[in-house]
PDB file of N, CA and C in Angstrom:
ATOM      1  N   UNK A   1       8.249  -1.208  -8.461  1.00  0.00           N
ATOM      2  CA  UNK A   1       6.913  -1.043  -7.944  1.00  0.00           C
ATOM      3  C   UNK A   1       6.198   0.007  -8.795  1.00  0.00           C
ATOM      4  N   UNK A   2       5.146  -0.112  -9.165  1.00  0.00           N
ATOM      5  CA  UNK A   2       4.093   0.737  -9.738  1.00  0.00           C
ATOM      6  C   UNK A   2       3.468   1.507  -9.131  1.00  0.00           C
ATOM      7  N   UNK A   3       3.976   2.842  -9.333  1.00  0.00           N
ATOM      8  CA  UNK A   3       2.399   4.010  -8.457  1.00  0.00           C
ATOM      9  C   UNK A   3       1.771   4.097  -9.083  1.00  0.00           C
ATOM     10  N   UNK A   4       0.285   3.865  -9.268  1.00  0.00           N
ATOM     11  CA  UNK A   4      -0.788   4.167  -9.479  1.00  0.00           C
ATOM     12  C   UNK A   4      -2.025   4.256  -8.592  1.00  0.00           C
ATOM     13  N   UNK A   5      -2.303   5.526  -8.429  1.00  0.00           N
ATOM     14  CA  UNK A   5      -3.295   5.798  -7.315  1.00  0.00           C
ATOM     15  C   UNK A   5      -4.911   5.303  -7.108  1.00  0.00           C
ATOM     16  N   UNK A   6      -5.307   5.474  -8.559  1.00  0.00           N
ATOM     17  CA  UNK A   6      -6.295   5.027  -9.134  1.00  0.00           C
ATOM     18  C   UNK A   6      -6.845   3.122  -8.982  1.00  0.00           C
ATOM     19  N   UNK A   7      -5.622   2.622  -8.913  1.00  0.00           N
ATOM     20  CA  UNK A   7      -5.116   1.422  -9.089  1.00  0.00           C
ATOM     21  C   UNK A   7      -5.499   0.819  -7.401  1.00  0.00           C
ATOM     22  N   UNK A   8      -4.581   1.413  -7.135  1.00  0.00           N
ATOM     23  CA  UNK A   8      -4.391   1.024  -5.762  1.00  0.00           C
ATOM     24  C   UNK A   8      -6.035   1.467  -4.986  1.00  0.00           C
ATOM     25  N   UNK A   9      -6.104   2.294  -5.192  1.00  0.00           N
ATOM     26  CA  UNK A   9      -7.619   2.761  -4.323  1.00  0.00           C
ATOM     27  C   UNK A   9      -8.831   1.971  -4.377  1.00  0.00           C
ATOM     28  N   UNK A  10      -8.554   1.262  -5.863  1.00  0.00           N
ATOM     29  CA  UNK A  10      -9.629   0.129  -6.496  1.00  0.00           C
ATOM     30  C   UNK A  10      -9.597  -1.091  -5.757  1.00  0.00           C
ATOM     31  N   UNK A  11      -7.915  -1.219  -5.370  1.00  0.00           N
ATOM     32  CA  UNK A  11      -7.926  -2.901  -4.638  1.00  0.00           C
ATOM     33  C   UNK A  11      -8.416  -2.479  -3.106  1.00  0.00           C
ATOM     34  N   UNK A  12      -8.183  -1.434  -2.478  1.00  0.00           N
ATOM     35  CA  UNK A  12      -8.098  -1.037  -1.308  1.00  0.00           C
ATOM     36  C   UNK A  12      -9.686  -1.443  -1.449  1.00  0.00           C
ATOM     37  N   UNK A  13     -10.518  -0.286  -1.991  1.00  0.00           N
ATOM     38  CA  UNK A  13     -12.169  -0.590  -1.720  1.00  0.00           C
ATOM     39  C   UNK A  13     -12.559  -1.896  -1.748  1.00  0.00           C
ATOM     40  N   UNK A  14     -12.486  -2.340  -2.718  1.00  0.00           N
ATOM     41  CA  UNK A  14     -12.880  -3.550  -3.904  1.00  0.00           C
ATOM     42  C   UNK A  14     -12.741  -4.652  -2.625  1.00  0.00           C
ATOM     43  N   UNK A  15     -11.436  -4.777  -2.049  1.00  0.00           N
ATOM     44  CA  UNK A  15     -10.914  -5.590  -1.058  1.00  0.00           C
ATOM     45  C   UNK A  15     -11.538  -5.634   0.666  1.00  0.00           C
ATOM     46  N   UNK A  16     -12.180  -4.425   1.030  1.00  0.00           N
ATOM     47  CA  UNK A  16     -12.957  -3.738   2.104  1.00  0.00           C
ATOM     48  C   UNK A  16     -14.398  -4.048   2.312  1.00  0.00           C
ATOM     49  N   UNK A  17     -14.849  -4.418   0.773  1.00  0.00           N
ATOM     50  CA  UNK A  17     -16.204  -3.886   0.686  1.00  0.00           C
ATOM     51  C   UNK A  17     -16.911  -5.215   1.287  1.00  0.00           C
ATOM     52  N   UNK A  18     -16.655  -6.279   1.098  1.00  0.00           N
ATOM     53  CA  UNK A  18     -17.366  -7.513   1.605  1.00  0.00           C
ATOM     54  C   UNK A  18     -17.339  -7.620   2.885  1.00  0.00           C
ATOM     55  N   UNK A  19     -16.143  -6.680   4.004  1.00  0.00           N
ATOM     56  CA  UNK A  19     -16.735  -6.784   5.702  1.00  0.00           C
ATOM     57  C   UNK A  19     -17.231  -5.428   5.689  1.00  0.00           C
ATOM     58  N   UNK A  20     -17.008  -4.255   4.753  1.00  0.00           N
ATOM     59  CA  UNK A  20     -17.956  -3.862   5.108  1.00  0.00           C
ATOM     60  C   UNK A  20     -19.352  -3.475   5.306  1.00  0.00           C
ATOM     61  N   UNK A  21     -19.953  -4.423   4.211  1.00  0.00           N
ATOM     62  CA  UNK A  21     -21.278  -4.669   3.614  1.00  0.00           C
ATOM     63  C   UNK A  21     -21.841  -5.810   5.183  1.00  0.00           C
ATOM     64  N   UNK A  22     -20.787  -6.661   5.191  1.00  0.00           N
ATOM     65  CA  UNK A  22     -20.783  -7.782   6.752  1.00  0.00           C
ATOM     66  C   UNK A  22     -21.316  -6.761   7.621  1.00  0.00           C
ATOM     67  N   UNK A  23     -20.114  -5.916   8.148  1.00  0.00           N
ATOM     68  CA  UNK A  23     -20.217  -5.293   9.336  1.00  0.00           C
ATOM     69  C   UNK A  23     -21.390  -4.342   9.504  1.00  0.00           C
ATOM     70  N   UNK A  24     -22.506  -4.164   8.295  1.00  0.00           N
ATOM     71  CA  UNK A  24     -23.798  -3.395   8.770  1.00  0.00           C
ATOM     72  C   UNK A  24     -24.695  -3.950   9.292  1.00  0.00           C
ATOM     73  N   UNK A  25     -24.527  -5.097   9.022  1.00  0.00           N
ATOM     74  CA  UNK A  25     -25.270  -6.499   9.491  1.00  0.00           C
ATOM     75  C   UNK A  25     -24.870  -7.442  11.137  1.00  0.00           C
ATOM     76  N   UNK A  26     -23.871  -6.472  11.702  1.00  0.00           N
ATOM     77  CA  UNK A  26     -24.291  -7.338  12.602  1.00  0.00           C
ATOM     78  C   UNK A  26     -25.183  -6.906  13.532  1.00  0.00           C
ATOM     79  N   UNK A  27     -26.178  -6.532  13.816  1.00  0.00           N
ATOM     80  CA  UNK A  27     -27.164  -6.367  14.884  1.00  0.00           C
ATOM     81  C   UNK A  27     -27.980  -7.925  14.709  1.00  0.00           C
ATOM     82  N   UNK A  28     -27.738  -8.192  13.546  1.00  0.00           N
ATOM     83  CA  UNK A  28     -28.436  -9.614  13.819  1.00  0.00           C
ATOM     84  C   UNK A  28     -27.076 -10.971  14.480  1.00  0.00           C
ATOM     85  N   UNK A  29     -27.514 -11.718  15.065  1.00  0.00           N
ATOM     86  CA  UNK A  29     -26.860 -12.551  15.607  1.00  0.00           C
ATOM     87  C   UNK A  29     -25.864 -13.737  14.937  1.00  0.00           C
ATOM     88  N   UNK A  30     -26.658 -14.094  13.386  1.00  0.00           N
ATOM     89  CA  UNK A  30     -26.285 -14.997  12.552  1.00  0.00           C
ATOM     90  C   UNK A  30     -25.318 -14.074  11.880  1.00  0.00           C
ATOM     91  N   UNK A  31     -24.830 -13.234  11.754  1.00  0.00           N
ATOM     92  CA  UNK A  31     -24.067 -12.054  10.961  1.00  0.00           C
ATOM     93  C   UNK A  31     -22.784 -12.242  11.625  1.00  0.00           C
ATOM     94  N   UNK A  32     -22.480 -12.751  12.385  1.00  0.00           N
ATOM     95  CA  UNK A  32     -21.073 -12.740  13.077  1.00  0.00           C
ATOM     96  C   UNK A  32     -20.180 -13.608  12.079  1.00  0.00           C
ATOM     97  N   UNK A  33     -21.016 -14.763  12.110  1.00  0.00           N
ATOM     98  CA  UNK A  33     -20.688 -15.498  11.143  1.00  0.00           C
ATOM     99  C   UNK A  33     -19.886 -14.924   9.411  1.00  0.00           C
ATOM    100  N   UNK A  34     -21.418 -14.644   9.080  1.00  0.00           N
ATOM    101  CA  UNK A  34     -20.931 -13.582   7.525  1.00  0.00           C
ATOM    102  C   UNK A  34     -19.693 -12.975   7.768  1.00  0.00           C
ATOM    103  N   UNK A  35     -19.370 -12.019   9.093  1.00  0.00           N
ATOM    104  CA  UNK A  35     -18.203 -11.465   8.738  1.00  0.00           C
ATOM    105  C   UNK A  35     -17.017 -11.605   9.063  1.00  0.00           C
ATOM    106  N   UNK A  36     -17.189 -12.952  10.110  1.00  0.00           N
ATOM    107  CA  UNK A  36     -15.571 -13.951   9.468  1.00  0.00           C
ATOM    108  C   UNK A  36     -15.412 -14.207   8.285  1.00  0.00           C
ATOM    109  N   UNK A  37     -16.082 -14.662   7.524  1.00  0.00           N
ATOM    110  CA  UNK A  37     -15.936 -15.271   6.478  1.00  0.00           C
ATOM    111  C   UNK A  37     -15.822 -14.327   5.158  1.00  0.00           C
ATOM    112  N   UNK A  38     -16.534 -13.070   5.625  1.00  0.00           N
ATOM    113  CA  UNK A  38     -16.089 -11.499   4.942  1.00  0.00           C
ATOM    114  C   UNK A  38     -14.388 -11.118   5.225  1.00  0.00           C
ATOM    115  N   UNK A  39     -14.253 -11.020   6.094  1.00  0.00           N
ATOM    116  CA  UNK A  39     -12.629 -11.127   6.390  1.00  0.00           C
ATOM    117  C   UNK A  39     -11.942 -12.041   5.914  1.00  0.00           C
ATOM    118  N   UNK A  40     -12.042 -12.899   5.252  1.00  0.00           N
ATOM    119  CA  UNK A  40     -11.155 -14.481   5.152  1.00  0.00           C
ATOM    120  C   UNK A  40     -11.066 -13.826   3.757  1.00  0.00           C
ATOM    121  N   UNK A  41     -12.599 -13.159   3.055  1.00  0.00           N
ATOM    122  CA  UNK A  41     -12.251 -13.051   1.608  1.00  0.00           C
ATOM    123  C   UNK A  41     -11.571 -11.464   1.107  1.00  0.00           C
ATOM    124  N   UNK A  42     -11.755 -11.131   2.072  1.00  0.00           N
ATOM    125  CA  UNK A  42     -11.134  -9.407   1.970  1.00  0.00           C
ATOM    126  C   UNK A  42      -9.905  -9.968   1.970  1.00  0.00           C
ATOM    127  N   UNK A  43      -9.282 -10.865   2.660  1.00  0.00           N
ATOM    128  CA  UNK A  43      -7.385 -11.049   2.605  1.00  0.00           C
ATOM    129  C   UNK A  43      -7.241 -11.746   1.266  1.00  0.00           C
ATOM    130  N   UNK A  44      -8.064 -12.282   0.555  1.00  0.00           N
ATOM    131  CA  UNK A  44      -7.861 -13.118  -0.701  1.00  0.00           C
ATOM    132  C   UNK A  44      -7.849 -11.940  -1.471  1.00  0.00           C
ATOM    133  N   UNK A  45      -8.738 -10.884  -1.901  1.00  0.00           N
ATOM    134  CA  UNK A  45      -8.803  -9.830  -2.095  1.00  0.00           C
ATOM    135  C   UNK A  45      -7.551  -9.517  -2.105  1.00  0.00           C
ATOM    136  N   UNK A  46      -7.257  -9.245  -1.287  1.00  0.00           N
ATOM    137  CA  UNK A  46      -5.709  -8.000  -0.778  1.00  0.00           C
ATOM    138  C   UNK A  46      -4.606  -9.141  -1.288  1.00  0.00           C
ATOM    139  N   UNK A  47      -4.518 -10.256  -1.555  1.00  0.00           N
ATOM    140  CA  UNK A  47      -3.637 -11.120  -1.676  1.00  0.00           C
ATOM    141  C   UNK A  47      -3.481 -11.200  -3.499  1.00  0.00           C
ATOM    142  N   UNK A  48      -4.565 -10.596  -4.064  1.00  0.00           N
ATOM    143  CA  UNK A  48      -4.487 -11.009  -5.662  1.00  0.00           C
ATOM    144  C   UNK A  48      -4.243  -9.143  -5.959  1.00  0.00           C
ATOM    145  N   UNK A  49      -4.429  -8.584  -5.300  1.00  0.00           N
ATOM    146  CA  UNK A  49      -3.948  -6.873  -5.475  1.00  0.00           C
ATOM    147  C   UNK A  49      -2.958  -6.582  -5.333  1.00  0.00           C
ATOM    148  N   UNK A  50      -2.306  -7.418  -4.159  1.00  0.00           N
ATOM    149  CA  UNK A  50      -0.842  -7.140  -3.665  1.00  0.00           C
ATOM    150  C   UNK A  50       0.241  -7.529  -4.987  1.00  0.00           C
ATOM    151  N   UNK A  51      -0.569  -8.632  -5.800  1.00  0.00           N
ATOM    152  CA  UNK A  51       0.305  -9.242  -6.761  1.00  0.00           C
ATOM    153  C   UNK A  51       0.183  -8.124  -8.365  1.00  0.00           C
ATOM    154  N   UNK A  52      -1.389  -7.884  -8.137  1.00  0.00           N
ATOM    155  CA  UNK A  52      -1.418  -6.577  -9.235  1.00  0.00           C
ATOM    156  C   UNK A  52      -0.557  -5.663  -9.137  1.00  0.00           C
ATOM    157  N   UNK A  53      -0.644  -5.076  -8.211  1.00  0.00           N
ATOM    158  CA  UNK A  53      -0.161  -3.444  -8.184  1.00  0.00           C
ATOM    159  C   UNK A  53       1.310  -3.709  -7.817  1.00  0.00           C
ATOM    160  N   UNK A  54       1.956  -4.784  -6.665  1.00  0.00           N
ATOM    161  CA  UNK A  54       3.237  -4.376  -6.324  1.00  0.00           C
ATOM    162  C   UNK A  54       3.940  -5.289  -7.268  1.00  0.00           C
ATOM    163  N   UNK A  55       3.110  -6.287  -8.038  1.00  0.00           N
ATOM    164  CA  UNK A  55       3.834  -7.295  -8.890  1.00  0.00           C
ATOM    165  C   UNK A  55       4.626  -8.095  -8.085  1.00  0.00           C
ATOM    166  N   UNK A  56       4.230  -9.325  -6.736  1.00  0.00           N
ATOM    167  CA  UNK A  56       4.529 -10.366  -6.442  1.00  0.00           C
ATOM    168  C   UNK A  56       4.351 -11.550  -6.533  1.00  0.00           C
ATOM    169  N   UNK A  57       5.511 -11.907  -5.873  1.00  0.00           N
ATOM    170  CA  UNK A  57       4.792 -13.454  -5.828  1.00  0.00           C
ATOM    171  C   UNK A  57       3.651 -13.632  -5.266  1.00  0.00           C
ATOM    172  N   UNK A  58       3.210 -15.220  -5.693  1.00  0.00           N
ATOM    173  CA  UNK A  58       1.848 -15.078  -4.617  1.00  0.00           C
ATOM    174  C   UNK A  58       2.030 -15.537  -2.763  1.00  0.00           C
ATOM    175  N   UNK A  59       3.872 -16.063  -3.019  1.00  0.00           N
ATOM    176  CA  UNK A  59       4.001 -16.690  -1.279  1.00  0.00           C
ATOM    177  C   UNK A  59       4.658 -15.172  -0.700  1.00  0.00           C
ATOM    178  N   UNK A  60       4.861 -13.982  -1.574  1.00  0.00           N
ATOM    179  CA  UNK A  60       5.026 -13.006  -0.653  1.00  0.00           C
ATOM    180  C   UNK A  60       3.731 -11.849  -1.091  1.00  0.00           C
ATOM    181  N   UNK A  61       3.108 -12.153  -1.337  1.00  0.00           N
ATOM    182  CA  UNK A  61       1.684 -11.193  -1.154  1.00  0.00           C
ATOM    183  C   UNK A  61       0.863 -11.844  -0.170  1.00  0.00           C
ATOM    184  N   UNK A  62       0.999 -13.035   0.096  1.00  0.00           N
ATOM    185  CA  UNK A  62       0.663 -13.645   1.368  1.00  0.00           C
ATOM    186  C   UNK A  62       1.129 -13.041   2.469  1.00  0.00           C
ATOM    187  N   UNK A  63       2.403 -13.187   2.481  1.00  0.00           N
ATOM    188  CA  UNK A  63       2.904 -12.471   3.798  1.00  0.00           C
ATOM    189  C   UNK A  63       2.682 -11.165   3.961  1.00  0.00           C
ATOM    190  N   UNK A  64       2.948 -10.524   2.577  1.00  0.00           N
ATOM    191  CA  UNK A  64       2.626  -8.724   2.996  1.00  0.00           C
ATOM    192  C   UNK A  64       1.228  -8.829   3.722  1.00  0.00           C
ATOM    193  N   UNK A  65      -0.188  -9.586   3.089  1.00  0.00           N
ATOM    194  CA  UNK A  65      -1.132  -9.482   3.947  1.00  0.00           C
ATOM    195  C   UNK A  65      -1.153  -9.727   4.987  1.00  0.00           C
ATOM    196  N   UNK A  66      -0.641 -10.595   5.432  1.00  0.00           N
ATOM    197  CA  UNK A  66      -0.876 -11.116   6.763  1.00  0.00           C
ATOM    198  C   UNK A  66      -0.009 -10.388   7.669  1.00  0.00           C
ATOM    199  N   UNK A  67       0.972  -9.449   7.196  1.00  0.00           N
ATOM    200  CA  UNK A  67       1.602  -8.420   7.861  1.00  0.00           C
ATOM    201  C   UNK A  67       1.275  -7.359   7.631  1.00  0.00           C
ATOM    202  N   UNK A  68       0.334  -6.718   7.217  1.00  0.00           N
ATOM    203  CA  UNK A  68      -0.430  -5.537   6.649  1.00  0.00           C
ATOM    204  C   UNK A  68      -1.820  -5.410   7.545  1.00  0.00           C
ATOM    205  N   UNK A  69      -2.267  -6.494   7.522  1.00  0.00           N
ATOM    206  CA  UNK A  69      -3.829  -7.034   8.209  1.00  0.00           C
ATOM    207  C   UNK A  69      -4.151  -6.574   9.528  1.00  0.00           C
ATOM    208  N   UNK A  70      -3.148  -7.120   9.913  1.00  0.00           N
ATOM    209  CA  UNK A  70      -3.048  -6.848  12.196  1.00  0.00           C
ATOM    210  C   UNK A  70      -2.453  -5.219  11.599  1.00  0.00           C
ATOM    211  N   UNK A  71      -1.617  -4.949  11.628  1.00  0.00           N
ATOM    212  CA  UNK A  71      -1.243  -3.410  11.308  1.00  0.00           C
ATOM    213  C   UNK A  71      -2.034  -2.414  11.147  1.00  0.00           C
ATOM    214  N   UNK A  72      -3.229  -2.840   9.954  1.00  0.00           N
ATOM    215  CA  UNK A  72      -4.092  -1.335   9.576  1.00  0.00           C
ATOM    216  C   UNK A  72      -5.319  -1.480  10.490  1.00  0.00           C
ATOM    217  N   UNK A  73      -5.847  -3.322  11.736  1.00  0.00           N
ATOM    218  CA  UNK A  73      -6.382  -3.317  11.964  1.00  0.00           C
ATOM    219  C   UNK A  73      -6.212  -2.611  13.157  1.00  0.00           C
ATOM    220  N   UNK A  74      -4.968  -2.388  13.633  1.00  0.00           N
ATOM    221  CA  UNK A  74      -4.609  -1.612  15.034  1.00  0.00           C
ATOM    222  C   UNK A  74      -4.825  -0.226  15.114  1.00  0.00           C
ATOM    223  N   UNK A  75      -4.352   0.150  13.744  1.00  0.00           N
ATOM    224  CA  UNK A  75      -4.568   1.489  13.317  1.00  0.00           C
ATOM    225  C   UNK A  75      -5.958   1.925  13.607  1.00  0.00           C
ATOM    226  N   UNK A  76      -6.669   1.183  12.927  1.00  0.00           N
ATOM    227  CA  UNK A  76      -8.298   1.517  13.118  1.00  0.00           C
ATOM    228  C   UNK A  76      -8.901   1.472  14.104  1.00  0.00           C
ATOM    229  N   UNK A  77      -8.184   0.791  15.175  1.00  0.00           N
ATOM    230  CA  UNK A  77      -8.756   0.385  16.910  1.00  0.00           C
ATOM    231  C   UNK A  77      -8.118   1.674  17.318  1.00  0.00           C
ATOM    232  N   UNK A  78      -7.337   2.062  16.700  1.00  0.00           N
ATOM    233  CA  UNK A  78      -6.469   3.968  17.712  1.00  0.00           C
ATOM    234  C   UNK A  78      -7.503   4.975  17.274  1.00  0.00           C
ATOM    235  N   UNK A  79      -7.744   4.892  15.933  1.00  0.00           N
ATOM    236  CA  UNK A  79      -8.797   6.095  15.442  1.00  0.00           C
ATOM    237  C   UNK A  79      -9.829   6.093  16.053  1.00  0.00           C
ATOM    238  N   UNK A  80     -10.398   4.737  16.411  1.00  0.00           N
ATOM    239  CA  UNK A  80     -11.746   4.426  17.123  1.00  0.00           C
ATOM    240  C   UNK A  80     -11.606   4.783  18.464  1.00  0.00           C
ATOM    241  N   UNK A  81     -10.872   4.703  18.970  1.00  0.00           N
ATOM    242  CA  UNK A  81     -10.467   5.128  20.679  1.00  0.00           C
ATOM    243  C   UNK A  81      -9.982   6.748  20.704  1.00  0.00           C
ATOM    244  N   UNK A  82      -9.479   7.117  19.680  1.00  0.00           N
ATOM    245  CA  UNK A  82      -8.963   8.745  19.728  1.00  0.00           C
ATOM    246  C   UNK A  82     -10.615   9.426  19.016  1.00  0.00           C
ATOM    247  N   UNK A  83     -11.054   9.190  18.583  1.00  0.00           N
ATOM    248  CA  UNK A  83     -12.654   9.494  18.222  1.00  0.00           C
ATOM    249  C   UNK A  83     -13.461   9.050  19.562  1.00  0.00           C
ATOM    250  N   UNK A  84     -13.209   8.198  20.143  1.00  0.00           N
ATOM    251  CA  UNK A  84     -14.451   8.012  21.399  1.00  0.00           C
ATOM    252  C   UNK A  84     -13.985   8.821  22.318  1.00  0.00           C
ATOM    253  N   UNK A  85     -12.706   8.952  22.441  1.00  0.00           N
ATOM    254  CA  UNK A  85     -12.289   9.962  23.634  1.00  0.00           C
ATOM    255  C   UNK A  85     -12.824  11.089  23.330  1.00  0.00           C
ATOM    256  N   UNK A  86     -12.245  11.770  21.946  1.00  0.00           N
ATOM    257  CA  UNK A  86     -12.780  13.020  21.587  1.00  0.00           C
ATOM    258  C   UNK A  86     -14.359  13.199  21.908  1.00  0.00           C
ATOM    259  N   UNK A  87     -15.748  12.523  21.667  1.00  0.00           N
ATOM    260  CA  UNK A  87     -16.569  12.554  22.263  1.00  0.00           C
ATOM    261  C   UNK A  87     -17.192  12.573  23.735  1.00  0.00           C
ATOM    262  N   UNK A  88     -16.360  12.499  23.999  1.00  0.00           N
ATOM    263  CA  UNK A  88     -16.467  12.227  26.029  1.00  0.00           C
ATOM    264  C   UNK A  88     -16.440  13.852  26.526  1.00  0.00           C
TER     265      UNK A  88
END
């Protein structure tokens, strides 16, 4: 496996940036849309990085995503709930 920090931080953003460009947009109604389809390409994203940086296959950079995905998305639902509490 390759450490490179620089590397990795590039796929991380690079891979993020299309729901999160989505997700400023949804106050409009048709935007829900955009950011399924922002998510579908953020895992394609993470699926051609996984193969850069950790050097896989492409049927197990599949799986790392799709086992990576629900994981960092849970993560982010705890920060969001340990931040709303903290505001209360």
């Amino acid at each position: 496996m390759r450490r490179d920090f620089v590397t990795n931080l590039n796929i991380a953003v690079y891979g993020s940036l299309p729901l999160w460009l989505a997700g400023t947009l949804l106050f409009f109604m048709p935007a829900v849309f955009l950011c399924m389809i922002a998510f579908f390409y953020s895992c394609v994203q993470y699926v051609i990085g996984a193969r850069i940086v950790l050097g896989m296959e492409i049927d197990d950079s599949a799986q790392f995503v799709v086992g990576a995905v629900p994981f960092s998305g849970a993560a982010m639902l705890m920060v969001a709930i340990g931040a709303g509490a903290a505001l209360i």
